[in-house]
Protein backbone atom coordinates (compact mmCIF):
# COMPACT_ATOMS: atom_id res chain seq x y z
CA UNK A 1 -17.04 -80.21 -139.87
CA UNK A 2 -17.13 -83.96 -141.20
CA UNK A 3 -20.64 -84.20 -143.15
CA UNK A 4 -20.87 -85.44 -146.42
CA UNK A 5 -20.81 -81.60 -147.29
CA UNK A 6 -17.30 -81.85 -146.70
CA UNK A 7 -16.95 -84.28 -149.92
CA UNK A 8 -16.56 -81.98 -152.77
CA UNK A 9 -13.49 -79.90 -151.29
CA UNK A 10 -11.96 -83.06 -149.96
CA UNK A 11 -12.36 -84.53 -153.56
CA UNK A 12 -10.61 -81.11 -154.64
CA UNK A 13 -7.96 -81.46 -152.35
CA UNK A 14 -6.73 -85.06 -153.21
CA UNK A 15 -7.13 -84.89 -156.59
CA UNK A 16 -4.02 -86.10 -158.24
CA UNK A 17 -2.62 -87.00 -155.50
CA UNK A 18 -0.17 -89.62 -155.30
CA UNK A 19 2.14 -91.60 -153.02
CA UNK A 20 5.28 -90.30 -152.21
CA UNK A 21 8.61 -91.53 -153.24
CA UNK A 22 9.12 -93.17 -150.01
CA UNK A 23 6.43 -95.62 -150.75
CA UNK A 24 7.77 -96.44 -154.27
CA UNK A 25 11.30 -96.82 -152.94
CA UNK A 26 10.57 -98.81 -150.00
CA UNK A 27 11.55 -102.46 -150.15
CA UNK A 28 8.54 -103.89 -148.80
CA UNK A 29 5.32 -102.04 -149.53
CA UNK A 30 1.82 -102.43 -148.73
CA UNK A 31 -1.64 -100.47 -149.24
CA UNK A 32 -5.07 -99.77 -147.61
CA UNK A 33 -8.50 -98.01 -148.58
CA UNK A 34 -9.20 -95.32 -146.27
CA UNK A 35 -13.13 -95.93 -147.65
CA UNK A 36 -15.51 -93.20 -146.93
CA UNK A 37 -19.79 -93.72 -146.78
CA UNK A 38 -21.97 -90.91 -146.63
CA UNK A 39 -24.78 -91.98 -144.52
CA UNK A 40 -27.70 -88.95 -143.72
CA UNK A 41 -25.34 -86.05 -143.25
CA UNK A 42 -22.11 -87.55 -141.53
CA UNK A 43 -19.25 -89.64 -143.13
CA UNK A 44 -18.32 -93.06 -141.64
CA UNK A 45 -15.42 -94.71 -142.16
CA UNK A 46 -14.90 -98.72 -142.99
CA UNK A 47 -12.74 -100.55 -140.03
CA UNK A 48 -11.80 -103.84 -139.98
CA UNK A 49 -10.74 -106.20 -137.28
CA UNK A 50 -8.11 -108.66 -138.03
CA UNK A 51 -7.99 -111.86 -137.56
CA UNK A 52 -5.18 -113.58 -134.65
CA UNK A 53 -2.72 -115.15 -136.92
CA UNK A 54 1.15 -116.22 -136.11
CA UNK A 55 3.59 -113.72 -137.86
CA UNK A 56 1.58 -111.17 -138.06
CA UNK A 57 2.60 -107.87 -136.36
CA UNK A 58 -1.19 -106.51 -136.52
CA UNK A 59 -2.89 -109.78 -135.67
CA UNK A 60 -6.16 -108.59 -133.81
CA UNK A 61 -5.79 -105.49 -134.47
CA UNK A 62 -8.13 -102.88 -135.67
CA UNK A 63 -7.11 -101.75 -139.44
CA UNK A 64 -8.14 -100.63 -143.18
CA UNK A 65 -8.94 -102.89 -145.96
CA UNK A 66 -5.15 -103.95 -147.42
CA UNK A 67 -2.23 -105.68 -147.28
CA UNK A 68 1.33 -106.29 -149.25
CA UNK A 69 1.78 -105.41 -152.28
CA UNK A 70 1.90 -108.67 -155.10
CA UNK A 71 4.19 -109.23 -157.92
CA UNK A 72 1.01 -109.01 -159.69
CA UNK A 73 0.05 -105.72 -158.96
CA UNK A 74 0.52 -103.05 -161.42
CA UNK A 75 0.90 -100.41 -158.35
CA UNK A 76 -0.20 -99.52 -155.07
CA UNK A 77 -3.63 -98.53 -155.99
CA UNK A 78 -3.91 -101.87 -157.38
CA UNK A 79 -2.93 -103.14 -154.37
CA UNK A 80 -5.63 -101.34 -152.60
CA UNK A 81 -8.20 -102.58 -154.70
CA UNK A 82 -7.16 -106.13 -154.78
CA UNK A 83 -7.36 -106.32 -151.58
CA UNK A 84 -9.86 -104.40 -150.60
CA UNK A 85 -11.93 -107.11 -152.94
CA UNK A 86 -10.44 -110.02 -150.81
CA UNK A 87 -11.08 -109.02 -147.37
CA UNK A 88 -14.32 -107.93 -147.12
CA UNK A 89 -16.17 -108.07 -150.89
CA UNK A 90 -16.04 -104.49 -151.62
CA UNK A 91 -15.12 -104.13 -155.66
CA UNK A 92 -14.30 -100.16 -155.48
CA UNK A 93 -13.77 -100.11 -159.25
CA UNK A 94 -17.44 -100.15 -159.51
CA UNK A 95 -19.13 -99.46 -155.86
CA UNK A 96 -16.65 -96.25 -155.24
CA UNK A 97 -14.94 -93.21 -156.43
CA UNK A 98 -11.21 -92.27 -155.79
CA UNK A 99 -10.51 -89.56 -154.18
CA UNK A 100 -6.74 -89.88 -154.03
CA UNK A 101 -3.89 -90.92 -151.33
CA UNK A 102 -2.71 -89.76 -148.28
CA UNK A 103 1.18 -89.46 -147.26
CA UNK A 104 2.61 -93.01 -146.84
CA UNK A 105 3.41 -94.16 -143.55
CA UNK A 106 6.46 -95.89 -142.19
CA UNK A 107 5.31 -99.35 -140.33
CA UNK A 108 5.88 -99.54 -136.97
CA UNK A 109 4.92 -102.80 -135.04
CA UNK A 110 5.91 -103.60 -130.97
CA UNK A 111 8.21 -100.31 -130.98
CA UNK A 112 10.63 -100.66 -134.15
CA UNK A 113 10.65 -100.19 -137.75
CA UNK A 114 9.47 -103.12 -139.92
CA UNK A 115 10.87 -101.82 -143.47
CA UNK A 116 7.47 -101.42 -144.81
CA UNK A 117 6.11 -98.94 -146.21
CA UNK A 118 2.10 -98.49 -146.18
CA UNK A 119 -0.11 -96.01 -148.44
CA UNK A 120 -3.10 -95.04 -147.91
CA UNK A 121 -5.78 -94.55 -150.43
CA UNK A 122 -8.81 -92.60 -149.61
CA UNK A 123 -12.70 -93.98 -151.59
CA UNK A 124 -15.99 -92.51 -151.33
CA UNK A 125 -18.84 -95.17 -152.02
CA UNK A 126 -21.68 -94.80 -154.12
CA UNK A 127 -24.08 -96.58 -151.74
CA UNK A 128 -23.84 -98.85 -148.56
CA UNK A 129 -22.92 -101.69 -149.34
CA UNK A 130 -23.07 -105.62 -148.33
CA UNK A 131 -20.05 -107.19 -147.13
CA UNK A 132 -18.43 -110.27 -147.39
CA UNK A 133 -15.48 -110.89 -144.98
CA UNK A 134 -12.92 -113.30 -145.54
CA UNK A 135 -11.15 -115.76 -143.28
CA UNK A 136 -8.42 -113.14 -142.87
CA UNK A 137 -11.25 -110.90 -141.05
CA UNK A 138 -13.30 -111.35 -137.75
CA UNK A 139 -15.58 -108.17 -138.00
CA UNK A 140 -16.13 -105.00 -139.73
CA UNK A 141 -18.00 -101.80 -138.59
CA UNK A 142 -17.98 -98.12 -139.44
CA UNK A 143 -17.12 -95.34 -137.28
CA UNK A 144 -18.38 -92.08 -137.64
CA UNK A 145 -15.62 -89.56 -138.67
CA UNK A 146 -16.94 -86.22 -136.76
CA UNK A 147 -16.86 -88.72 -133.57
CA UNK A 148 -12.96 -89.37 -133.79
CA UNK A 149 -11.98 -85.95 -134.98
CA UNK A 150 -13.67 -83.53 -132.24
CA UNK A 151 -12.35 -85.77 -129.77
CA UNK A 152 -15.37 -87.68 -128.20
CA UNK A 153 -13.65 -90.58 -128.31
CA UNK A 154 -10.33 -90.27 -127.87
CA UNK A 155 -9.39 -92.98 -125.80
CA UNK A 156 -5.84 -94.56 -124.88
CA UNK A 157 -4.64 -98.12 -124.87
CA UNK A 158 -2.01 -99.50 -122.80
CA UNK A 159 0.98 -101.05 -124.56
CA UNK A 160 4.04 -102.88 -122.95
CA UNK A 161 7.03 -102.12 -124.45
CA UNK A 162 10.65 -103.49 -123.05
CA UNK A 163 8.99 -103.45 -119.41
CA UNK A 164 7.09 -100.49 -119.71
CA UNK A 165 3.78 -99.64 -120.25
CA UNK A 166 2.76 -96.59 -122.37
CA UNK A 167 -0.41 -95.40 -122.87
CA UNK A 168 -0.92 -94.85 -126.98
CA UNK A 169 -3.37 -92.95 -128.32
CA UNK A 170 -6.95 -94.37 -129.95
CA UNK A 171 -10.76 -94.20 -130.67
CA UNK A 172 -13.30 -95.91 -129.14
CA UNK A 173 -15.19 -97.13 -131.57
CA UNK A 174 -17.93 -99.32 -130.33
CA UNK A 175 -16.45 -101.81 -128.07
CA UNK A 176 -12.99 -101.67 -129.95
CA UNK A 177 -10.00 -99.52 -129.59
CA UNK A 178 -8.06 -98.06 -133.13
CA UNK A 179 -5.07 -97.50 -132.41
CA UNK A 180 -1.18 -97.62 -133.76
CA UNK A 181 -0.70 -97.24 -138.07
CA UNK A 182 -4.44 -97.01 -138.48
CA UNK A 183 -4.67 -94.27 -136.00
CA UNK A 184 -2.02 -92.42 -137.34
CA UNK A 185 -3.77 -92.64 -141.24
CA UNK A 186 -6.65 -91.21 -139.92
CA UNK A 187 -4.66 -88.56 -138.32
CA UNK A 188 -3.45 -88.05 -142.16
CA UNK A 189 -7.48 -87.84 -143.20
CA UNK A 190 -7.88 -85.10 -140.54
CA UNK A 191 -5.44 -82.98 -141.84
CA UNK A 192 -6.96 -82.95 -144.76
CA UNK A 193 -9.88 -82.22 -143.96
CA UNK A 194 -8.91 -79.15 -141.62
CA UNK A 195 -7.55 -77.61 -144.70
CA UNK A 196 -10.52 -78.12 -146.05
CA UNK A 197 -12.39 -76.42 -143.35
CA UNK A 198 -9.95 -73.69 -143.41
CA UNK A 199 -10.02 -72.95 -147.32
């Protein structure tokens, strides 16, 4: 179902596509790049791992490319970009094609809302390319799309909350667990590309 195949309908699908209101009205917003590289026959997906930093909510976490958006930026594509270009070295204005956003996504970090809004904005790239992570980055590695959508492997990851531990859901990809906001984008991706599969 996830092969590079999949690429031209997926293309079709997002095309236009933009974030919702709830992004553009939110008082703090923020952006990733879902980025996509077709390698043989599959897709893989770029992951980051953040770095452990006071203040913030996804420090050490597993995540996409991104971060707030600046004064500077003209919107949250921009935003996308930018930062895509400071974390790991990726320029998608000229290594990648857009393929468009997903739904924006209400932060969530240790159990409550955190006022920000995040988009999502999906990239194919042209080629593999070389990265250059920042201080704000410990490692990066792909996972393979078909992997986390048929379900081999799903994982869980136990998080305390007020006393109580609850077992979220996640992927196991290599020796690290993706979990929370990013696994709930990639949920997004998915259900995009089961329409796909269904049209």
């Amino acid at each position: 179902m996830v092969s590079r195949a999949l690429l031209p309908a997926l293309r079709a699908r997002l095309a236009g596509s933009s974030t919702s209101r709830l992004a553009e009205e939110a008082a703090e917003r923020a952006a990733v790049a879902v980025i996509l590289l077709p390698r043989a026959d599959m897709l893989e997906v770029l992951l980051i791992r953040r770095a452990d930093r006071p203040g913030d909510h996804w420090s050490g976490h597993m995540a996409f490319p991104g971060g707030r958006r600046s004064a500077d930026d003209r919107d949250l594509l921009a935003t996308a970009i930018r930062e895509t270009k400071e974390e790991v070295g990726l320029d998608l204005t000229t290594s990648g094609d857009l393929l468009g956003a997903l739904e924006a996504v209400p932060a969530v970090a240790r159990g409550k809302k955190t006022g920000m809004v995040v988009a999502p904005y999906v990239f194919v790239l042209h080629e593999e390319p070389v990265l250059s992570p920042n201080h704000e980055v410990v490692e990066v590695l792909w996972g393979r799309l078909a992997s986390m959508i048929d379900g081999s492997i799903d994982t869980t990851i136990d998080y305390a909350h007020e006393g109580v531990s609850i077992a979220l859901p996640g992927y196991l990809v290599g020796e690290r667990i993706v979990w929370g906001l990013t696994h709930r984008m990639l949920g997004l991706l998915f259900d995009e590309i089961r329409q796909c599969a269904m049209a």
